[in-house]
C-alpha atoms as a PDB file:
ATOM      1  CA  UNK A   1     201.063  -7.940  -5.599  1.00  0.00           C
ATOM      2  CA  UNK A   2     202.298  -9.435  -8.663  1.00  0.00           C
ATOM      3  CA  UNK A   3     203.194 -12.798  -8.927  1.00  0.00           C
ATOM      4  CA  UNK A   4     204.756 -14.984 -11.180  1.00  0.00           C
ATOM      5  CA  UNK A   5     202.531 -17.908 -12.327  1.00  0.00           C
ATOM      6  CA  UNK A   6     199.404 -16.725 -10.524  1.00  0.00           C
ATOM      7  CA  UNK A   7     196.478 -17.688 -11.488  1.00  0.00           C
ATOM      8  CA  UNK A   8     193.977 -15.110 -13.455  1.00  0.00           C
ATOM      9  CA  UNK A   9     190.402 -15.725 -13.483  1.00  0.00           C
ATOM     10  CA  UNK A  10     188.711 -15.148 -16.882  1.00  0.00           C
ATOM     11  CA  UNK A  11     186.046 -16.506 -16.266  1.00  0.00           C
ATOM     12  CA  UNK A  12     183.970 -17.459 -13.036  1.00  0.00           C
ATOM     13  CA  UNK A  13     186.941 -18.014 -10.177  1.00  0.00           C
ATOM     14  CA  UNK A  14     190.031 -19.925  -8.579  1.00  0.00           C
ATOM     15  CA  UNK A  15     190.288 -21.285  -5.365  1.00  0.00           C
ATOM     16  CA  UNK A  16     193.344 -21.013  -2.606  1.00  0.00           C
ATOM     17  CA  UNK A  17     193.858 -22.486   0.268  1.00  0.00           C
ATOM     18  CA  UNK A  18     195.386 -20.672   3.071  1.00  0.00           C
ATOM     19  CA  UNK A  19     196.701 -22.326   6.179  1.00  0.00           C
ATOM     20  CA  UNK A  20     197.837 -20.611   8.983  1.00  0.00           C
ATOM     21  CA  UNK A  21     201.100 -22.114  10.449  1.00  0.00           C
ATOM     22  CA  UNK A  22     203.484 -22.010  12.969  1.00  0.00           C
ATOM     23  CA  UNK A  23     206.226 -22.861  10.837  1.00  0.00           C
ATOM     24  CA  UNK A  24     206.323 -21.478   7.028  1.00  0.00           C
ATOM     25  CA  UNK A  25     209.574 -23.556   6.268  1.00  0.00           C
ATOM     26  CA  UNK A  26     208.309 -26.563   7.577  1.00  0.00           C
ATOM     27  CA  UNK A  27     205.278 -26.402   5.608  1.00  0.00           C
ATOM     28  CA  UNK A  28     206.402 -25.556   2.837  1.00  0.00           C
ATOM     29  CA  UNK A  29     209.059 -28.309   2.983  1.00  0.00           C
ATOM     30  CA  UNK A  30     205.996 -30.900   2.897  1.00  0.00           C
ATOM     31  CA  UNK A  31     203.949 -29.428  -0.120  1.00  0.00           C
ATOM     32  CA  UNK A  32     207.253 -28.903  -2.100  1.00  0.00           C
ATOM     33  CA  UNK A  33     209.379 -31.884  -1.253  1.00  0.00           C
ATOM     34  CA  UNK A  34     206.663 -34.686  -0.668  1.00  0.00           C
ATOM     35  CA  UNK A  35     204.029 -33.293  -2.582  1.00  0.00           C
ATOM     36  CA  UNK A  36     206.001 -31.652  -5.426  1.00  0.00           C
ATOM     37  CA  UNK A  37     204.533 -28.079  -5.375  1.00  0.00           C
ATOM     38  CA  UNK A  38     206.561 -25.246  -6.355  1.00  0.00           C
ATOM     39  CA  UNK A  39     207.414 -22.094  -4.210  1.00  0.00           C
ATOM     40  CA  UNK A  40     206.216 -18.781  -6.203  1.00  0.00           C
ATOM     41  CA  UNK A  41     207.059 -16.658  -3.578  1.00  0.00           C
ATOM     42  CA  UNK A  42     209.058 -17.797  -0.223  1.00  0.00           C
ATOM     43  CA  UNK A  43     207.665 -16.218   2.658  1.00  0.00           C
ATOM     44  CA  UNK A  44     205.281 -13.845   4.848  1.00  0.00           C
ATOM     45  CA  UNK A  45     203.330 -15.163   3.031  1.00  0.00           C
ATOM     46  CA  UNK A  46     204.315 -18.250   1.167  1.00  0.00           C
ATOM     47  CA  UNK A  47     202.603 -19.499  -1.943  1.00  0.00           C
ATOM     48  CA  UNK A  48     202.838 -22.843  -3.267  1.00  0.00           C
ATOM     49  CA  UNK A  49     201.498 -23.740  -6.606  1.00  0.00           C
ATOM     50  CA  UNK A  50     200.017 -27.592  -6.144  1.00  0.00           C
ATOM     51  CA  UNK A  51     199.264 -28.936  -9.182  1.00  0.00           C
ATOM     52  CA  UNK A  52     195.978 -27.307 -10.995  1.00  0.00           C
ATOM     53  CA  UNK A  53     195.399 -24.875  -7.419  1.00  0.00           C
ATOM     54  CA  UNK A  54     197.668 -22.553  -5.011  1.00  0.00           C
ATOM     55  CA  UNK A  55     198.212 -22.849  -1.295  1.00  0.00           C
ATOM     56  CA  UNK A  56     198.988 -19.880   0.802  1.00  0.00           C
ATOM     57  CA  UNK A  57     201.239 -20.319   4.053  1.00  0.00           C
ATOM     58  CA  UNK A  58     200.764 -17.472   6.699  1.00  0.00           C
ATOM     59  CA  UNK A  59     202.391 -17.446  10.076  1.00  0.00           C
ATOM     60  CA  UNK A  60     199.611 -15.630  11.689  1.00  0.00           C
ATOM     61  CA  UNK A  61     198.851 -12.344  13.213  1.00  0.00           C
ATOM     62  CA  UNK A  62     196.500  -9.214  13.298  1.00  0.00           C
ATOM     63  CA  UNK A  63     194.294  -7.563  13.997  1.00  0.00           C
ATOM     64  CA  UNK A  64     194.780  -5.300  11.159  1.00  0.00           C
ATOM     65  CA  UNK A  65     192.969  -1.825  10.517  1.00  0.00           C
ATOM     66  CA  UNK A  66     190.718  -3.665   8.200  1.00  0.00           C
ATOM     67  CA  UNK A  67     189.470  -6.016  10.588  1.00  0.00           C
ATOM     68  CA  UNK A  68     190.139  -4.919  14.289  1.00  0.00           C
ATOM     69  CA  UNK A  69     188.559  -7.610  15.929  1.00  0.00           C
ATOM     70  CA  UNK A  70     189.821 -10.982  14.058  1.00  0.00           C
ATOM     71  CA  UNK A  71     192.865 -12.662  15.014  1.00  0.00           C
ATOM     72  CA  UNK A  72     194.831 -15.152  12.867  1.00  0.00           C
ATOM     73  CA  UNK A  73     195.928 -18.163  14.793  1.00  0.00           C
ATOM     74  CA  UNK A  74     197.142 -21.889  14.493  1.00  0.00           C
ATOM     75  CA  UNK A  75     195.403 -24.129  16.611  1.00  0.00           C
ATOM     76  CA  UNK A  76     196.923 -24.566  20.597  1.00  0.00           C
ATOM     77  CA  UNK A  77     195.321 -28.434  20.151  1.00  0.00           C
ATOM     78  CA  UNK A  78     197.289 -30.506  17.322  1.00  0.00           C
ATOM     79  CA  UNK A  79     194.534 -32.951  17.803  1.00  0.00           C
ATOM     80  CA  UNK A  80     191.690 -30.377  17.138  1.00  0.00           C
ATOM     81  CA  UNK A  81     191.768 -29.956  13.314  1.00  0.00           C
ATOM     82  CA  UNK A  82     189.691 -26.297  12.207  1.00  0.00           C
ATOM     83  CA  UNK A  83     191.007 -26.808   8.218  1.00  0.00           C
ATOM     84  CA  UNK A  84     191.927 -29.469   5.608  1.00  0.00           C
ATOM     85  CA  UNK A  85     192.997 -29.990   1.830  1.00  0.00           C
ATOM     86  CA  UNK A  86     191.636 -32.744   0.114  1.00  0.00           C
ATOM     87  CA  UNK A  87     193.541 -34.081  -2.409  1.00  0.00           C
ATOM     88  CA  UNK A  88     191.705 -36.802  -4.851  1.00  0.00           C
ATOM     89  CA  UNK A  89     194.693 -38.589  -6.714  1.00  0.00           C
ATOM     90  CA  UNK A  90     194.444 -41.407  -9.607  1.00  0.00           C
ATOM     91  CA  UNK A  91     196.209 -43.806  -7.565  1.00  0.00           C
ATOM     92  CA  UNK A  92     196.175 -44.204  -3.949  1.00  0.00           C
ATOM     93  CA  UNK A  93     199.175 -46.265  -3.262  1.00  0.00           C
ATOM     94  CA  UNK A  94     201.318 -44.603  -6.129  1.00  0.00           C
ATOM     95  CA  UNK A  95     200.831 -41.513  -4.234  1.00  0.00           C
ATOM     96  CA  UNK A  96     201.067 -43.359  -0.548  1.00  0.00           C
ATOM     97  CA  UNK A  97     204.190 -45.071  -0.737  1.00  0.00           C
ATOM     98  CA  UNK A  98     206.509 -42.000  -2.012  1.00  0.00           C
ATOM     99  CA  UNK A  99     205.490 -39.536  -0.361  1.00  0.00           C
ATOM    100  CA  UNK A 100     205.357 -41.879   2.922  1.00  0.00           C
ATOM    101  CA  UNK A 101     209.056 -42.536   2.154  1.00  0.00           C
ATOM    102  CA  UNK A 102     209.186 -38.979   2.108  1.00  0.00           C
ATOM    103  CA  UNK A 103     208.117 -38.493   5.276  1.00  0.00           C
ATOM    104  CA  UNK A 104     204.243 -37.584   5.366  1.00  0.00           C
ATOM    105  CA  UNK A 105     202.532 -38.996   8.502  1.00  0.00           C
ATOM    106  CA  UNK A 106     199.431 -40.029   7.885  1.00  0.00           C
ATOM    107  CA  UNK A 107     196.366 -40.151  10.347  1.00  0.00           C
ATOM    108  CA  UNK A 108     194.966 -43.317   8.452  1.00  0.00           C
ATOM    109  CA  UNK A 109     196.437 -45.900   5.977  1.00  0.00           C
ATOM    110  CA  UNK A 110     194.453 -46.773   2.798  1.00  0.00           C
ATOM    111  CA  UNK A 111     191.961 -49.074   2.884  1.00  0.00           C
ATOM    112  CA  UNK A 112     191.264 -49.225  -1.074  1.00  0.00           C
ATOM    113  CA  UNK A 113     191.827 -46.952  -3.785  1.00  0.00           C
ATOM    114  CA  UNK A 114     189.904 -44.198  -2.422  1.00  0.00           C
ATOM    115  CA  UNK A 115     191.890 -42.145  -0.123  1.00  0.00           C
ATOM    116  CA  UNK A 116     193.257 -41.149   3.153  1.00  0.00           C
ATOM    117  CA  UNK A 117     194.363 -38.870   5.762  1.00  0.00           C
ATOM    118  CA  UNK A 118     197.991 -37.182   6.959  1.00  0.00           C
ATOM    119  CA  UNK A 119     198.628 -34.518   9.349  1.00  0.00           C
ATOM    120  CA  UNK A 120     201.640 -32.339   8.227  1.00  0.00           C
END
């Protein structure tokens, strides 16, 4: 697959995350829109480039020839969390208060400068 603006390792590796989601559009609405990422490629599945790393949005599915028994899935329990993205920014409320505005809903509010959690 070629993509535009993917990443090439030269030298030791890069890291993506995939999630797998129910809704691609939705998702990627929140990384571009409130988190400013940029779409490389739309859909099925989408990649996001997020500042210095990528993000890979997948609806789902399988099992594939390659691995017959493993099924891709989002989670039946929105309270039973299997995968997260940590994201350590300069400053806390710089980052909190726009992208609140925004529209992220976050699990916890910031105590300090340190950090905090959203669900999206």
């Amino acid at each position: 697959m070629n993509l535009p603006d993917a990443p090439i390792a030269r030298d030791g590796f890069y890291v993506t995350h995939f999630f797998t989601v129910r809704d691609q559009k939705k998702s990627q609405d929140f990384y571009v829109r409130i988190l400013g990422g940029i779409v490389i490629k739309p859909e099925n599945p989408c990649y996001i480039k997020l500042e210095n790393s990528r993000i890979i949005l997948n609806s789902g599915g399988g099992p594939t020839p390659d691995k017959p028994e493993v099924l891709l899935e989002t989670t039946r329990d929105l309270n039973t969390v299997n995968s997260f993205l940590n994201l350590r920014v300069a400053d806390t409320w710089k980052c909190y208060k726009p992208w609140r505005t925004k529209g992220a809903d976050f699990l916890t509010e910031p105590l300090d400068n340190h950090g905090w959690e959203w669900r999206c």
